[in-house]
PDB file of N, CA and C in Angstrom:
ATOM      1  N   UNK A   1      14.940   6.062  -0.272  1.00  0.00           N
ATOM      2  CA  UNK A   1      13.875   6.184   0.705  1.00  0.00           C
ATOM      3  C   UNK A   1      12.678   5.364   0.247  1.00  0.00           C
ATOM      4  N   UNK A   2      12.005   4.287   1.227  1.00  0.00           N
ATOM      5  CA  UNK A   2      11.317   3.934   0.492  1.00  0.00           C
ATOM      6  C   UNK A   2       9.940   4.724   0.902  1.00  0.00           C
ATOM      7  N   UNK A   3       8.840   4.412  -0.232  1.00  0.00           N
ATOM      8  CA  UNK A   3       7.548   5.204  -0.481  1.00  0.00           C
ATOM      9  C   UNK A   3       6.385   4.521   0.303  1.00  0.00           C
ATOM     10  N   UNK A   4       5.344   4.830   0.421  1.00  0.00           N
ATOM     11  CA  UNK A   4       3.974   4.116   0.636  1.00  0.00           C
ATOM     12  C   UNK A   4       3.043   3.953  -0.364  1.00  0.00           C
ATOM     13  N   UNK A   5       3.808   4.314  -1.543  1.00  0.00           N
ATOM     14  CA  UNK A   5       2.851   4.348  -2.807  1.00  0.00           C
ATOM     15  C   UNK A   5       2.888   2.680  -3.258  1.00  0.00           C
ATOM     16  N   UNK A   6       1.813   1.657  -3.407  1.00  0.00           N
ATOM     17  CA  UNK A   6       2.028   0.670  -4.178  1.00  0.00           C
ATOM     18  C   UNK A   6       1.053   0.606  -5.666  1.00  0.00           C
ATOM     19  N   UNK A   7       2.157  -0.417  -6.461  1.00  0.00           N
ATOM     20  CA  UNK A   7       1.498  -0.075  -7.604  1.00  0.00           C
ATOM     21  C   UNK A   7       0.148  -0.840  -7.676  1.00  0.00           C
ATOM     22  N   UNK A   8      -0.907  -0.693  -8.637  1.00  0.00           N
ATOM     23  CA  UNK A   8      -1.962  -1.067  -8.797  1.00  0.00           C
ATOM     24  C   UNK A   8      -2.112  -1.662 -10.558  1.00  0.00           C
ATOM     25  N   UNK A   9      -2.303  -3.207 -10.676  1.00  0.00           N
ATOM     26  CA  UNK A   9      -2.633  -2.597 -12.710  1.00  0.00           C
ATOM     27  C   UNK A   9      -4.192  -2.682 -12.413  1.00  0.00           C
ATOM     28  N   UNK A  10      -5.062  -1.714 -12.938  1.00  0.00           N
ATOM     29  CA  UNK A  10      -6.748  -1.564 -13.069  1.00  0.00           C
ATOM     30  C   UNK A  10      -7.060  -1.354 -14.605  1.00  0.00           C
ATOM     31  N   UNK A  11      -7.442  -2.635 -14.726  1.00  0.00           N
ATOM     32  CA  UNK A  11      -7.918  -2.634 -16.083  1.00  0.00           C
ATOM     33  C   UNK A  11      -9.967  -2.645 -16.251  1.00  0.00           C
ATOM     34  N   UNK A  12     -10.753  -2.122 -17.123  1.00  0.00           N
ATOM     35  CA  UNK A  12     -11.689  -2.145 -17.343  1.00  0.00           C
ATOM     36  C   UNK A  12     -12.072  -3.285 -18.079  1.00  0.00           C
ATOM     37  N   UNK A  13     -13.044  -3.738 -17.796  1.00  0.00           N
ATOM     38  CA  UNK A  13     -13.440  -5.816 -18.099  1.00  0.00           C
ATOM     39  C   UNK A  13     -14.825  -4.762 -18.828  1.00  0.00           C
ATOM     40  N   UNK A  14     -15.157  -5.367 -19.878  1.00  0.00           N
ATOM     41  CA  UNK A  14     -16.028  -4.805 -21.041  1.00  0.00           C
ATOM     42  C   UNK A  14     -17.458  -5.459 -20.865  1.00  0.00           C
ATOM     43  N   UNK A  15     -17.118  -7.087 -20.559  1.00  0.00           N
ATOM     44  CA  UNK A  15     -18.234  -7.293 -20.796  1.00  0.00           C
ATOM     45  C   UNK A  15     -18.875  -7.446 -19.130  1.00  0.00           C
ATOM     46  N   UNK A  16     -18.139  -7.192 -18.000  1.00  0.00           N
ATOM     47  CA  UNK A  16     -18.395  -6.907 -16.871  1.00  0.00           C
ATOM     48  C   UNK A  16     -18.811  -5.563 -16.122  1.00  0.00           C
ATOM     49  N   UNK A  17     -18.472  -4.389 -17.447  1.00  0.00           N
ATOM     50  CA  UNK A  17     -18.071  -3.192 -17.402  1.00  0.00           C
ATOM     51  C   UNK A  17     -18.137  -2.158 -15.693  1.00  0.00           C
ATOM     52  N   UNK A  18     -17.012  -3.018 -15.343  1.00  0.00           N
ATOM     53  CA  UNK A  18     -16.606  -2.546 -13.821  1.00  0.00           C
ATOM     54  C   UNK A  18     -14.937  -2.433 -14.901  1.00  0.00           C
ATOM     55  N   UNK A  19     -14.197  -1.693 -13.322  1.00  0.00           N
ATOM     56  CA  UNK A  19     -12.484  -1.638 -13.440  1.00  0.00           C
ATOM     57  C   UNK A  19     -12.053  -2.323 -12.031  1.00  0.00           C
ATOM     58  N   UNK A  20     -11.666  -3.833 -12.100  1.00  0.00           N
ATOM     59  CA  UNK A  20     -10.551  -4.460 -11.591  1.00  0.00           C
ATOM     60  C   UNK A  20      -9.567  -3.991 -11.528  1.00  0.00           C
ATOM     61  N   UNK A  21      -9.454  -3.980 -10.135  1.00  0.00           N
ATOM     62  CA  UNK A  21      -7.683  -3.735  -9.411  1.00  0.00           C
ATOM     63  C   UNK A  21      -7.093  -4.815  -8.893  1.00  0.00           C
ATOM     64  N   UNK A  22      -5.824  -5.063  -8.894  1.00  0.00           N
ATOM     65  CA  UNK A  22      -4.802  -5.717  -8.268  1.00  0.00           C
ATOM     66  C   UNK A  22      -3.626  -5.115  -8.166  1.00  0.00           C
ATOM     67  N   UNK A  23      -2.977  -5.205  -6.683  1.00  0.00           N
ATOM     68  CA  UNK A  23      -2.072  -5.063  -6.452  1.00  0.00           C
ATOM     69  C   UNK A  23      -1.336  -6.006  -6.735  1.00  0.00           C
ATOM     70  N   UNK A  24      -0.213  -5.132  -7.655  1.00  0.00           N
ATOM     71  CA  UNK A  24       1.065  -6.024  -7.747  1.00  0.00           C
ATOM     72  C   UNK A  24       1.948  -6.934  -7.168  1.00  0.00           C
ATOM     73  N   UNK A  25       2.325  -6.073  -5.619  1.00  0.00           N
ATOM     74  CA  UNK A  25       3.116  -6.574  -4.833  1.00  0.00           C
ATOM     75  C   UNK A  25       2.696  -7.143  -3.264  1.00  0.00           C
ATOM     76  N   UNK A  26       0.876  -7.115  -3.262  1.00  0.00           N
ATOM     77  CA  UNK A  26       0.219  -7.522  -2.431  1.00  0.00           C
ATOM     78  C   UNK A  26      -0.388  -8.942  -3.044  1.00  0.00           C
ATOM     79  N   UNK A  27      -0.289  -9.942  -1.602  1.00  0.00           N
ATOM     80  CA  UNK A  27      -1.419 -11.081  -2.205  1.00  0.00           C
ATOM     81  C   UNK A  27      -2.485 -10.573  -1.426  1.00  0.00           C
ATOM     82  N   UNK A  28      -3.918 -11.031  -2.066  1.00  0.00           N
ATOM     83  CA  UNK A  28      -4.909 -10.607  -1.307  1.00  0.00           C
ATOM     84  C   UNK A  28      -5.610  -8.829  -1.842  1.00  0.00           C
ATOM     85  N   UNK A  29      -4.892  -8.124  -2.965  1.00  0.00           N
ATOM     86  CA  UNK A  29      -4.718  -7.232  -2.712  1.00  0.00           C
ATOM     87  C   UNK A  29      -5.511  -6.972  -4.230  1.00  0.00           C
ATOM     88  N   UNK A  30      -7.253  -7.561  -3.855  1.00  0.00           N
ATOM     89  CA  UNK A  30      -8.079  -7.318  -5.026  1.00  0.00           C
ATOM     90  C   UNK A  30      -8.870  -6.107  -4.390  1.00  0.00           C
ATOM     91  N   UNK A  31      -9.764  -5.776  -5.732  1.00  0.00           N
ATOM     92  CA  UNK A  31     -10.897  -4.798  -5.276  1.00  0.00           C
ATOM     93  C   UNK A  31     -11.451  -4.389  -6.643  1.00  0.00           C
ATOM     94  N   UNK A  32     -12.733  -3.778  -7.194  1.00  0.00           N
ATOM     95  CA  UNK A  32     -13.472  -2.696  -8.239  1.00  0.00           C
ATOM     96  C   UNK A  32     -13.978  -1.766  -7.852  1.00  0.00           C
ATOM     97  N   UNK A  33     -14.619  -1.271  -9.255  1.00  0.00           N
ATOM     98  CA  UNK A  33     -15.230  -0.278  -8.937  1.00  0.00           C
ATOM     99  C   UNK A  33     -16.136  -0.049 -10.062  1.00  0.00           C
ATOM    100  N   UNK A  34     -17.404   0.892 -10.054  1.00  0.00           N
ATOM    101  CA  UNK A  34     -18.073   0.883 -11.507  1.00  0.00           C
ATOM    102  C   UNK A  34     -17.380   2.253 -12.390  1.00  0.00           C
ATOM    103  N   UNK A  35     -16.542   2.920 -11.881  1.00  0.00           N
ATOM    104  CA  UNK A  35     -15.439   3.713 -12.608  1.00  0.00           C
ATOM    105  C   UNK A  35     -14.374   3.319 -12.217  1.00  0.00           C
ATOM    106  N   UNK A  36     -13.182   4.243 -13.260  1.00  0.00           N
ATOM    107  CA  UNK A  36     -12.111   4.506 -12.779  1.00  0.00           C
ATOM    108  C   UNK A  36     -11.674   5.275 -11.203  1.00  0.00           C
ATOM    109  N   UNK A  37     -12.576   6.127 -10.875  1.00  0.00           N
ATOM    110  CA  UNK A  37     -12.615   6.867  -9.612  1.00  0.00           C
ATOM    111  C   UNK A  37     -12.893   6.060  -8.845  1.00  0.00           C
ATOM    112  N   UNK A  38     -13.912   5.743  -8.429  1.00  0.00           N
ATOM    113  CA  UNK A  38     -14.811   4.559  -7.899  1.00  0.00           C
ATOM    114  C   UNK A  38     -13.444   3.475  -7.317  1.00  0.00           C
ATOM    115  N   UNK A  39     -13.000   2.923  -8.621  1.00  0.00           N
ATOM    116  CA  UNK A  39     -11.825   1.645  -8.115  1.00  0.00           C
ATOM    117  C   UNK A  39     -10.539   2.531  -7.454  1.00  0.00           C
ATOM    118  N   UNK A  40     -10.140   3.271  -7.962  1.00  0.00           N
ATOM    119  CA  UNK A  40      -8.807   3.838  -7.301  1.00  0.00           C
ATOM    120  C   UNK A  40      -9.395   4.323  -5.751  1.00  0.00           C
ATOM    121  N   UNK A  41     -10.786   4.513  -5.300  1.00  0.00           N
ATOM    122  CA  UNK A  41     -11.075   4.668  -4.010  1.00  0.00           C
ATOM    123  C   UNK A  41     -11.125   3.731  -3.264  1.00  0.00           C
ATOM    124  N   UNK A  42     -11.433   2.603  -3.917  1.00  0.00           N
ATOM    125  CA  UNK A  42     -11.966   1.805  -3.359  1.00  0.00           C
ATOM    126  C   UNK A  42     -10.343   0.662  -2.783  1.00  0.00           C
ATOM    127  N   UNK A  43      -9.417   1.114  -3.696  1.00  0.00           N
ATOM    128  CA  UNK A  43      -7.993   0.363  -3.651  1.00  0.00           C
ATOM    129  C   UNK A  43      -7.414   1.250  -2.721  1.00  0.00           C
ATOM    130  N   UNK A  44      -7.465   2.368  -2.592  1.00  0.00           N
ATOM    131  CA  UNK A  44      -7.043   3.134  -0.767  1.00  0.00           C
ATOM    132  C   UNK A  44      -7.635   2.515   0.118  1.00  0.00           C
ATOM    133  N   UNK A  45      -8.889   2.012   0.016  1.00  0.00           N
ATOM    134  CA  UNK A  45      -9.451   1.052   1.694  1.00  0.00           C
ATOM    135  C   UNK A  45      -8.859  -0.208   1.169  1.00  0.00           C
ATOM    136  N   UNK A  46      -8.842  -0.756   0.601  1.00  0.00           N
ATOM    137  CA  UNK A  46      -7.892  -2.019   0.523  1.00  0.00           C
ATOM    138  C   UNK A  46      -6.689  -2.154   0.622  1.00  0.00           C
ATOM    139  N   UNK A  47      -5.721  -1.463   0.422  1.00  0.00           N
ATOM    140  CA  UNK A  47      -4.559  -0.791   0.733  1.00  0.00           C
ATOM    141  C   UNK A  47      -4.152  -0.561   2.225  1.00  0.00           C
ATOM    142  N   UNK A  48      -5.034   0.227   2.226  1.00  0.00           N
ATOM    143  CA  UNK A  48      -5.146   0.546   4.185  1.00  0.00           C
ATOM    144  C   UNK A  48      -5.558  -0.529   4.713  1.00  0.00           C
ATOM    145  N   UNK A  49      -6.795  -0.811   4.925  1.00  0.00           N
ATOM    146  CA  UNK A  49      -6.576  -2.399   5.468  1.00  0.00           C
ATOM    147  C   UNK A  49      -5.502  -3.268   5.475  1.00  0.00           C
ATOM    148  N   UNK A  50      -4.709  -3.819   4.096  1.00  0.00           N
ATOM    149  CA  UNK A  50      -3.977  -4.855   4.273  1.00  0.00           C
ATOM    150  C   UNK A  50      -2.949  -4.620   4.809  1.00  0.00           C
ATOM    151  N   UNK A  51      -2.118  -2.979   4.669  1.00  0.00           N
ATOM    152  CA  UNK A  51      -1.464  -2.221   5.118  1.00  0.00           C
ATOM    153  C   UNK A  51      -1.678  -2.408   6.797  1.00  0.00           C
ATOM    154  N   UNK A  52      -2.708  -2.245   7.093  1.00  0.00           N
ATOM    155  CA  UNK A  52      -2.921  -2.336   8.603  1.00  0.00           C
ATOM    156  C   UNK A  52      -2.977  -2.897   9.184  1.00  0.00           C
ATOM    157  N   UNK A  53      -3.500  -4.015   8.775  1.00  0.00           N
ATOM    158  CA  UNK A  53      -3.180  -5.836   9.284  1.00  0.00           C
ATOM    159  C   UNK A  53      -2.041  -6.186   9.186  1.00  0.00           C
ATOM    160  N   UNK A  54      -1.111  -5.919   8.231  1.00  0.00           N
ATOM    161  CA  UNK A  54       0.624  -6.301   8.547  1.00  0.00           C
ATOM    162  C   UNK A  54       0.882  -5.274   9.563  1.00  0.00           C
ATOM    163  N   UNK A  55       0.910  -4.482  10.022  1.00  0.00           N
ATOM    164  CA  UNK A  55       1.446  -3.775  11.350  1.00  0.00           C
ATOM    165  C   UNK A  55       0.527  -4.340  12.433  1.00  0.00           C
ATOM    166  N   UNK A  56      -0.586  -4.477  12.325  1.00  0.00           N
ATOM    167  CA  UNK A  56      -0.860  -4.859  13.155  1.00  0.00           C
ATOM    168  C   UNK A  56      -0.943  -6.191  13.938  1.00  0.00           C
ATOM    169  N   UNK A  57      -0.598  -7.065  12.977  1.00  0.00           N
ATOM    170  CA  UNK A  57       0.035  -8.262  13.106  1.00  0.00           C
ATOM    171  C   UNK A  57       1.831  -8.616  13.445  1.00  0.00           C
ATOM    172  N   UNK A  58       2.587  -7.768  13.200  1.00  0.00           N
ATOM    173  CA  UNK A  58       3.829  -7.079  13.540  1.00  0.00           C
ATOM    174  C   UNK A  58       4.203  -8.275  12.042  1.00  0.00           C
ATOM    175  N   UNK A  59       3.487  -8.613  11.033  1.00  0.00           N
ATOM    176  CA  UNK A  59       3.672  -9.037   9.786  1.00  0.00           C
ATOM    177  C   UNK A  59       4.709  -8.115   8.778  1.00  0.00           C
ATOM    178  N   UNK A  60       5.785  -9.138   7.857  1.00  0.00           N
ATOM    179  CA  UNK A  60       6.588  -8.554   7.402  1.00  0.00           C
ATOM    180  C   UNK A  60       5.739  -7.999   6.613  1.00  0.00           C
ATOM    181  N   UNK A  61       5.733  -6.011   5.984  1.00  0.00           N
ATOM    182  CA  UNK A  61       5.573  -5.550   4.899  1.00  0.00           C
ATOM    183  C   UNK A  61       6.023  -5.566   3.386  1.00  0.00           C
ATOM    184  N   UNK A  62       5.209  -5.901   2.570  1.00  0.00           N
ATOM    185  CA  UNK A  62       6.416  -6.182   0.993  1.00  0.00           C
ATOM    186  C   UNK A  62       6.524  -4.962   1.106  1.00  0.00           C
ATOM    187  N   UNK A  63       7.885  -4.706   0.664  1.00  0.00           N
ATOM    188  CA  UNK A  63       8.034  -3.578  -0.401  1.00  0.00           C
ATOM    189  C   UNK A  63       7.492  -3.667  -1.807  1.00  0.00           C
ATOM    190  N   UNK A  64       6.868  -2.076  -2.155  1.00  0.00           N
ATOM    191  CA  UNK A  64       6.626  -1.303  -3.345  1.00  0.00           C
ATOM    192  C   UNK A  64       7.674  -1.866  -4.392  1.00  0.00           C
ATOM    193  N   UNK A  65       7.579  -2.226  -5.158  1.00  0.00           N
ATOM    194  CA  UNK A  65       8.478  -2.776  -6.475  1.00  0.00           C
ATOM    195  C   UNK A  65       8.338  -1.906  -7.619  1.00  0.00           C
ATOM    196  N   UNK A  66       8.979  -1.157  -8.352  1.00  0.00           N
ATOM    197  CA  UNK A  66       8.709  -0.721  -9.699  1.00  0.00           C
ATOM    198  C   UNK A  66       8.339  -1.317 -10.564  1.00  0.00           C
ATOM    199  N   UNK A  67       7.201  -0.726 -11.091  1.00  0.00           N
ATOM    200  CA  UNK A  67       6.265  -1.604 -11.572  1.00  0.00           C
ATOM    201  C   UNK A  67       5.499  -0.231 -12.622  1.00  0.00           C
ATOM    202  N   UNK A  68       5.611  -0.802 -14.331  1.00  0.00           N
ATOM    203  CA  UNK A  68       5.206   0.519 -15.142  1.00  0.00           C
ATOM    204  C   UNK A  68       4.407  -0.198 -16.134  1.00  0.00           C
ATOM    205  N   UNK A  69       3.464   0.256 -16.998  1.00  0.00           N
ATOM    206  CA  UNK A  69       2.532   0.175 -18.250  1.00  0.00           C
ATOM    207  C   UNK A  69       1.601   0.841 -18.160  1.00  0.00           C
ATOM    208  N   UNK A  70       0.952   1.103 -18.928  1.00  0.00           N
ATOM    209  CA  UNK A  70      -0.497   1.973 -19.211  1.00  0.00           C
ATOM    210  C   UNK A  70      -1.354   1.607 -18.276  1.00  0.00           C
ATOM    211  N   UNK A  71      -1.498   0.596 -17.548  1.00  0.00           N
ATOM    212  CA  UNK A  71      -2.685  -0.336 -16.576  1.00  0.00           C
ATOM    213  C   UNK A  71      -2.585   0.305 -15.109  1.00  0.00           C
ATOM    214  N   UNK A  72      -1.340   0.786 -15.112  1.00  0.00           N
ATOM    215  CA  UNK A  72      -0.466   0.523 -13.655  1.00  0.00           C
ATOM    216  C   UNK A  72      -0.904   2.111 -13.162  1.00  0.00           C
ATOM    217  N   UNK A  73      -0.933   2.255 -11.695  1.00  0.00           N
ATOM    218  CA  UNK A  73      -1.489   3.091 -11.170  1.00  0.00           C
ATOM    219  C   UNK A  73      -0.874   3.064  -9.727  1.00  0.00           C
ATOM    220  N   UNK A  74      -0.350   4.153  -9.169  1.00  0.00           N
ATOM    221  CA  UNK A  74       0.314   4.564  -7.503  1.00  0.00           C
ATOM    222  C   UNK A  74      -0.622   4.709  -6.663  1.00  0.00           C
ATOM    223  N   UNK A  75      -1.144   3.844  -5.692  1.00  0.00           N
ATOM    224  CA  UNK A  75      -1.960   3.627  -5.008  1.00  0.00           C
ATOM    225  C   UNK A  75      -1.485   4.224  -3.007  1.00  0.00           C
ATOM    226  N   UNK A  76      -1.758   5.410  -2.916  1.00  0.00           N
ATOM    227  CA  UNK A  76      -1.527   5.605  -1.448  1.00  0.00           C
ATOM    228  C   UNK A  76      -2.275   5.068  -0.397  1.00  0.00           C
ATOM    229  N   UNK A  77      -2.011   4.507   0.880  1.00  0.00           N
ATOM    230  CA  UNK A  77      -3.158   4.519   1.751  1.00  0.00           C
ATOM    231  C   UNK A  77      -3.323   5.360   2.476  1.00  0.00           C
ATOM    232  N   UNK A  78      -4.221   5.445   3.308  1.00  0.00           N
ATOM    233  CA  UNK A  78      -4.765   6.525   3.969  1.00  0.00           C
ATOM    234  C   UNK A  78      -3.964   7.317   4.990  1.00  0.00           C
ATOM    235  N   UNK A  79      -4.070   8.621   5.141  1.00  0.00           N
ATOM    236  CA  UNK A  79      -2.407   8.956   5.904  1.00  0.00           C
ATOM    237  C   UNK A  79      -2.398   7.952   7.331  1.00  0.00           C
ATOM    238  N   UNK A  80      -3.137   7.382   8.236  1.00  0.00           N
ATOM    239  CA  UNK A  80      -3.175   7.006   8.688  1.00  0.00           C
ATOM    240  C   UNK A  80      -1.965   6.223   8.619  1.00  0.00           C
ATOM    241  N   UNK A  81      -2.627   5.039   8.124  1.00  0.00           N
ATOM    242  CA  UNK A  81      -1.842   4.110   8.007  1.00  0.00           C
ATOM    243  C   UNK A  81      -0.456   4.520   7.148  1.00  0.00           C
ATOM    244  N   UNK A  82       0.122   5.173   6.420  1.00  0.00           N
ATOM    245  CA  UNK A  82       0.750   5.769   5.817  1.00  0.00           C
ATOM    246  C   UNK A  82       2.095   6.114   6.699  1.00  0.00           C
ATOM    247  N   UNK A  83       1.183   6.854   7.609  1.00  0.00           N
ATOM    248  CA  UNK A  83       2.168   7.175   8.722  1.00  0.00           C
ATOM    249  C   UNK A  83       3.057   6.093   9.312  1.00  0.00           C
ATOM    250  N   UNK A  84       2.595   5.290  10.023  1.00  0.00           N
ATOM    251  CA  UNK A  84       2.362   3.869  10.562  1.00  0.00           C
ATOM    252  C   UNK A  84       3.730   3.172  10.210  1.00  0.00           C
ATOM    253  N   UNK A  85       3.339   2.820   8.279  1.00  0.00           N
ATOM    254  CA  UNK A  85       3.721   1.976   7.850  1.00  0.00           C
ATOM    255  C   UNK A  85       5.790   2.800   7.654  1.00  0.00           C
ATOM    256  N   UNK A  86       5.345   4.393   7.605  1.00  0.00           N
ATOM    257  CA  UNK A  86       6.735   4.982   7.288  1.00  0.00           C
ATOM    258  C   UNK A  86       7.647   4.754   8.914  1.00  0.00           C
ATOM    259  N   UNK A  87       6.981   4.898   9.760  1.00  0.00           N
ATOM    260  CA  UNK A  87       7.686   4.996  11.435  1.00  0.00           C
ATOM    261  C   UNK A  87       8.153   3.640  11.467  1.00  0.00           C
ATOM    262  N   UNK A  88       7.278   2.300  11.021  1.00  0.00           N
ATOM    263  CA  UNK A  88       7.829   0.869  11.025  1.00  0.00           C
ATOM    264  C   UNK A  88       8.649   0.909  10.435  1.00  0.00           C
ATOM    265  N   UNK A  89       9.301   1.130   9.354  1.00  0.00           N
ATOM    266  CA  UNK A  89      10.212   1.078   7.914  1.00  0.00           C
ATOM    267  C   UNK A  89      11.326   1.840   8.848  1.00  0.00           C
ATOM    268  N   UNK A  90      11.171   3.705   9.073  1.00  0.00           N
ATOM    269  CA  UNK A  90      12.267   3.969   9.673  1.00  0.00           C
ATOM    270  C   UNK A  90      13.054   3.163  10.663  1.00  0.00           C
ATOM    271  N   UNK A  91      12.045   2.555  11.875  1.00  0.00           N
ATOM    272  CA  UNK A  91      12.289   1.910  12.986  1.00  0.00           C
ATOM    273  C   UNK A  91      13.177   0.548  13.062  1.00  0.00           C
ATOM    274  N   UNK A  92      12.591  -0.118  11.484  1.00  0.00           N
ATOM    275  CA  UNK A  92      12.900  -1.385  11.506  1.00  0.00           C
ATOM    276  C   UNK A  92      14.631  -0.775  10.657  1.00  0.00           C
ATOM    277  N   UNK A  93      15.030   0.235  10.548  1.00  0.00           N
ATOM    278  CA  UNK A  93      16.687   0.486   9.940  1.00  0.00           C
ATOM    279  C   UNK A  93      17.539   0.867  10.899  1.00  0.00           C
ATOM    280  N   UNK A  94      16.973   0.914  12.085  1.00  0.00           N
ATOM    281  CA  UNK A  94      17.450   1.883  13.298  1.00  0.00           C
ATOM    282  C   UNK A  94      17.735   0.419  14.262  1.00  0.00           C
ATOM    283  N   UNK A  95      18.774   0.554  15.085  1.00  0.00           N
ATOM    284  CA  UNK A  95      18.636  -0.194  16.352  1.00  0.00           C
ATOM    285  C   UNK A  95      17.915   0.319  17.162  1.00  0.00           C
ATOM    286  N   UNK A  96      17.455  -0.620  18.324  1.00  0.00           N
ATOM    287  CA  UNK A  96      16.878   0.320  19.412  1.00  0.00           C
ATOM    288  C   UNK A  96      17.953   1.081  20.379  1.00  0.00           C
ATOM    289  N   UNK A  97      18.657   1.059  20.311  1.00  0.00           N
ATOM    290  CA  UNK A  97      19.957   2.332  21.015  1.00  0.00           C
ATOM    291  C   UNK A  97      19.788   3.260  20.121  1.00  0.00           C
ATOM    292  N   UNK A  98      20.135   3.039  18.769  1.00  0.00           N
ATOM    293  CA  UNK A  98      20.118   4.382  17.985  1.00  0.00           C
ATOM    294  C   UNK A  98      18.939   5.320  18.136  1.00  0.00           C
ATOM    295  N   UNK A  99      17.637   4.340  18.210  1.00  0.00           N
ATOM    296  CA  UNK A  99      16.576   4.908  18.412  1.00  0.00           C
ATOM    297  C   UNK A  99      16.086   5.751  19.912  1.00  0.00           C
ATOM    298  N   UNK A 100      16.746   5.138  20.808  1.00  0.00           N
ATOM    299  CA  UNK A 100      16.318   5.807  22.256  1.00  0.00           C
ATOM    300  C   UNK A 100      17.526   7.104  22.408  1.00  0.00           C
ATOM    301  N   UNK A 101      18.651   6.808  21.868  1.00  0.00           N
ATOM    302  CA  UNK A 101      19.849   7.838  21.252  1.00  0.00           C
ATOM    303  C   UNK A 101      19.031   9.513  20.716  1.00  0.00           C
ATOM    304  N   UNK A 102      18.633   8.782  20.072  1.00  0.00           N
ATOM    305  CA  UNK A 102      17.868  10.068  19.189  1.00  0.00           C
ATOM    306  C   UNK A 102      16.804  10.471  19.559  1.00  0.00           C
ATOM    307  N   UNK A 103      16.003   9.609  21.138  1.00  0.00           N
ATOM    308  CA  UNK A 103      15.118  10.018  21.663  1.00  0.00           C
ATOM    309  C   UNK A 103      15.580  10.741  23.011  1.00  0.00           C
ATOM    310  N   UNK A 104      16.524  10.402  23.132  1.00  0.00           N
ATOM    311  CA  UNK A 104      17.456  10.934  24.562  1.00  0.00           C
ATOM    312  C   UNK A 104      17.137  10.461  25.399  1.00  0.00           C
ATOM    313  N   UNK A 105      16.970   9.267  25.949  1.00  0.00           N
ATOM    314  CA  UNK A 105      16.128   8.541  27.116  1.00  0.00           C
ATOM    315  C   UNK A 105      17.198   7.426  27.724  1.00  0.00           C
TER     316      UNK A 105
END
């Protein structure tokens, strides 16, 4: 099944002393923060946005990649879009017969 979680690495820059995010499996998919809290909030509206512009662009979505180290962080977007992005994913495995099938129409 796939997830809506993408990974994030957010590392803290010392002599900038903010925490840089990037998404892994997003281009485009920067953001900070002056904490750790701060950036992981701030990477849910970035998330959701870019998240929302590929549906709303009917743009292919990457998939979430496994992706692990101390840096790395599961980034949800907002249920909103969350939702959205899971109904596209189901939709796009389904034909549309199967789908109006299971809608009874």
């Amino acid at each position: 099944m796939k997830t809506a979680l993408y990974p994030a690495r957010i590392h803290r820059d010392k002599k900038d002393k903010v925490f840089y995010v990037q998404f892994l499996d997003l281009e485009n998919g920067f953001t900070f923060g002056d904490t750790l809290e701060k950036a992981k909030e701030m990477a849910t509206d970035v998330l959701s946005a870019l998240l929302a512009s590929y549906v709303e662009h009917n743009e292919r979505i990457p998939a979430p990649r496994n992706h692990s180290g101390k840096d790395v962080y599961w980034i949800a977007p907002d249920a909103k879009v969350q939702a959205a992005l899971l109904l596209r994913w189901a939709r796009a495995a389904r034909s549309q017969g199967e789908i109006a099938k299971t809608m009874k129409t």
